[in-house]
C-alpha atoms as a PDB file:
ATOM      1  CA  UNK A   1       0.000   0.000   0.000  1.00  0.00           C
ATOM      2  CA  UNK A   2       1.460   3.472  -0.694  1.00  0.00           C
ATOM      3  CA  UNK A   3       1.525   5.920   1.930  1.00  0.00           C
ATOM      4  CA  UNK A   4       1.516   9.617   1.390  1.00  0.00           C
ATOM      5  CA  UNK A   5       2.973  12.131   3.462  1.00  0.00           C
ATOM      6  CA  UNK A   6       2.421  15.407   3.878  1.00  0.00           C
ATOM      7  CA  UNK A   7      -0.484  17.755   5.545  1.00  0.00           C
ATOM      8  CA  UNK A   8      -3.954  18.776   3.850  1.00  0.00           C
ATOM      9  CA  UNK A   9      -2.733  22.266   4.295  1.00  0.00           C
ATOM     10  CA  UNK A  10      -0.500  21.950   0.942  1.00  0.00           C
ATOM     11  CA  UNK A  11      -1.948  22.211  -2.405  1.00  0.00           C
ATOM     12  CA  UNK A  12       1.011  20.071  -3.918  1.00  0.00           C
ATOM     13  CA  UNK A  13      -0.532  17.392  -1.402  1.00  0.00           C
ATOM     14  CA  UNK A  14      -4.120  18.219  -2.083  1.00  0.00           C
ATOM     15  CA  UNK A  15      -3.333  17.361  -5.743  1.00  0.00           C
ATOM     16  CA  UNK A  16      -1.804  13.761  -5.279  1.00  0.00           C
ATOM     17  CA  UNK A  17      -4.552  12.629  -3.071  1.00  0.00           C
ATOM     18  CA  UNK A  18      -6.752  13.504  -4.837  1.00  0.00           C
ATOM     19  CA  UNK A  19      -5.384  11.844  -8.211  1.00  0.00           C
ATOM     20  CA  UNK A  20      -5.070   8.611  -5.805  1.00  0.00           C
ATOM     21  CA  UNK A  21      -8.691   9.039  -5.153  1.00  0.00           C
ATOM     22  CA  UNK A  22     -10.384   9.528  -8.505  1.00  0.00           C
ATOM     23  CA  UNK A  23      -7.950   6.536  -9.649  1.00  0.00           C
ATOM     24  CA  UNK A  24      -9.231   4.174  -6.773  1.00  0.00           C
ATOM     25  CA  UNK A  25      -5.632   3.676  -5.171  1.00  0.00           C
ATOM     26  CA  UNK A  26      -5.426   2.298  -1.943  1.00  0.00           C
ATOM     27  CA  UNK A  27      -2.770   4.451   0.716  1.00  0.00           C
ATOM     28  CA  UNK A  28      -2.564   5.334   3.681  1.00  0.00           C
ATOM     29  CA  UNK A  29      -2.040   9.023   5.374  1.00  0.00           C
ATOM     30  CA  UNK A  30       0.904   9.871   7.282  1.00  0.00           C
ATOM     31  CA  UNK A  31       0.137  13.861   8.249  1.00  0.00           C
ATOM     32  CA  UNK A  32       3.725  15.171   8.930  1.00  0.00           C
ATOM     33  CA  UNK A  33       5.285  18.479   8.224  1.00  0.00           C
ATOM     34  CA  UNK A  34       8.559  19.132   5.960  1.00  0.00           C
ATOM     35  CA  UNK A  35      11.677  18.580   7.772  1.00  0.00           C
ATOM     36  CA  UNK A  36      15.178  18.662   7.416  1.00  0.00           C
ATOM     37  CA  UNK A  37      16.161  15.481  10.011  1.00  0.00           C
ATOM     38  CA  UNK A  38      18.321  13.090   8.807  1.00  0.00           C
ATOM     39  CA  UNK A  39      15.433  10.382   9.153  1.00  0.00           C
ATOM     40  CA  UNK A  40      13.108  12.100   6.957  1.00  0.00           C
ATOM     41  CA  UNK A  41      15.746  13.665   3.933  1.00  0.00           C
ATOM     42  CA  UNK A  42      16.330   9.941   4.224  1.00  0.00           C
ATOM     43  CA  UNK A  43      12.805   9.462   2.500  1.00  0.00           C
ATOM     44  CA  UNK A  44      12.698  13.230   0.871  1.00  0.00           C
ATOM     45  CA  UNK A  45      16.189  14.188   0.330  1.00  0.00           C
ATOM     46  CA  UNK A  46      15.064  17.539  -0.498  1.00  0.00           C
ATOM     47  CA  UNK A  47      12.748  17.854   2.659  1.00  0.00           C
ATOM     48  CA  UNK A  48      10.082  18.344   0.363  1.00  0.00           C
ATOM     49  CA  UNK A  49       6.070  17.729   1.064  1.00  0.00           C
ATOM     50  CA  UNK A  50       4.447  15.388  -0.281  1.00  0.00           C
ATOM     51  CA  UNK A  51       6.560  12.325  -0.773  1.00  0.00           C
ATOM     52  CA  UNK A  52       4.812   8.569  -1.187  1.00  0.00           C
ATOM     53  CA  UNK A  53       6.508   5.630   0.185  1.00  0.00           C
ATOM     54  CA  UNK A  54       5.851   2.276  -2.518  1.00  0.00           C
ATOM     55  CA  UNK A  55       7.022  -0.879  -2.279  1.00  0.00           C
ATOM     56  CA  UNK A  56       9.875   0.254  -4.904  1.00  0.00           C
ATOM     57  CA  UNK A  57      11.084   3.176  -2.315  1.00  0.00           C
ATOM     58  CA  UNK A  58       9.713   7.178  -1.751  1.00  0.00           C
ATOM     59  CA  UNK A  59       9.305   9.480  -4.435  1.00  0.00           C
ATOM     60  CA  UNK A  60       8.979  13.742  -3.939  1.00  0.00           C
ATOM     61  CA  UNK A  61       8.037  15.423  -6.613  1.00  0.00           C
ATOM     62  CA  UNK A  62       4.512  16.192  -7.157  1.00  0.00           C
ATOM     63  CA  UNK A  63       4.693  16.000 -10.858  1.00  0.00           C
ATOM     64  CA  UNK A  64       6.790  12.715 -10.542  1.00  0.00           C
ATOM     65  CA  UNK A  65       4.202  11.449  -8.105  1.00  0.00           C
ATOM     66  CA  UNK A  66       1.260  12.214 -10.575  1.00  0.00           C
ATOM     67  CA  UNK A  67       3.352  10.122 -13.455  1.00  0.00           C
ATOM     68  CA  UNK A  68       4.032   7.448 -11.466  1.00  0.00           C
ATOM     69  CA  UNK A  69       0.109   7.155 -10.814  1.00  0.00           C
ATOM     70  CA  UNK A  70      -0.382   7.752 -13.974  1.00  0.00           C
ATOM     71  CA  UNK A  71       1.732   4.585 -14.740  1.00  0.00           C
ATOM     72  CA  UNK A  72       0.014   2.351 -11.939  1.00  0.00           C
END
C-alpha cells in the first residue's frame, strides 16, 4: 500500500490525493510536516512535502508522483 505524506494544508498534497482518489488507489495518510532530520531527507532528500513511500522506495516530486500514478 502506498503511503503519502504530507499535511492537507498543501496544495502540492491536495493534488496527489486527490489523483489517488479519482484513480481508486489504496494508501494510507501519514500527516507530517517538511523537515530537514536526517530520518526524513532519508525518505525526501530535499525535505520536500508530499513524498509517497511504494514498495519500490519514496518518491517527492509532485509531478513525478502524478506520473508514477499515472503509470500504476
Amino acid at each position: 500500500m502506498i503511503k503519502l505524506h504530507g499535511i492537507p494544508v498543501s496544495n502540492y498534497y491536495n493534488m496527489v490525493k486527490l489523483a489517488m482518489l479519482e484513480k481508486g488507489i489504496d494508501f494510507e495518510e501519514i500527516a507530517n510536516p517538511a523537515s530537514r532530520e536526517t530520518e526524513f531527507k532519508k525518505k525526501s532528500p530535499m525535505g520536500k512535502m508530499p513524498f509517497i513511500e511504494t514498495h519500490d522506495g519514496c518518491l517527492s516530486e509532485t509531478s513525478v508522483i502524478l506520473d508514477y500514478l499515472e503509470e500504476l
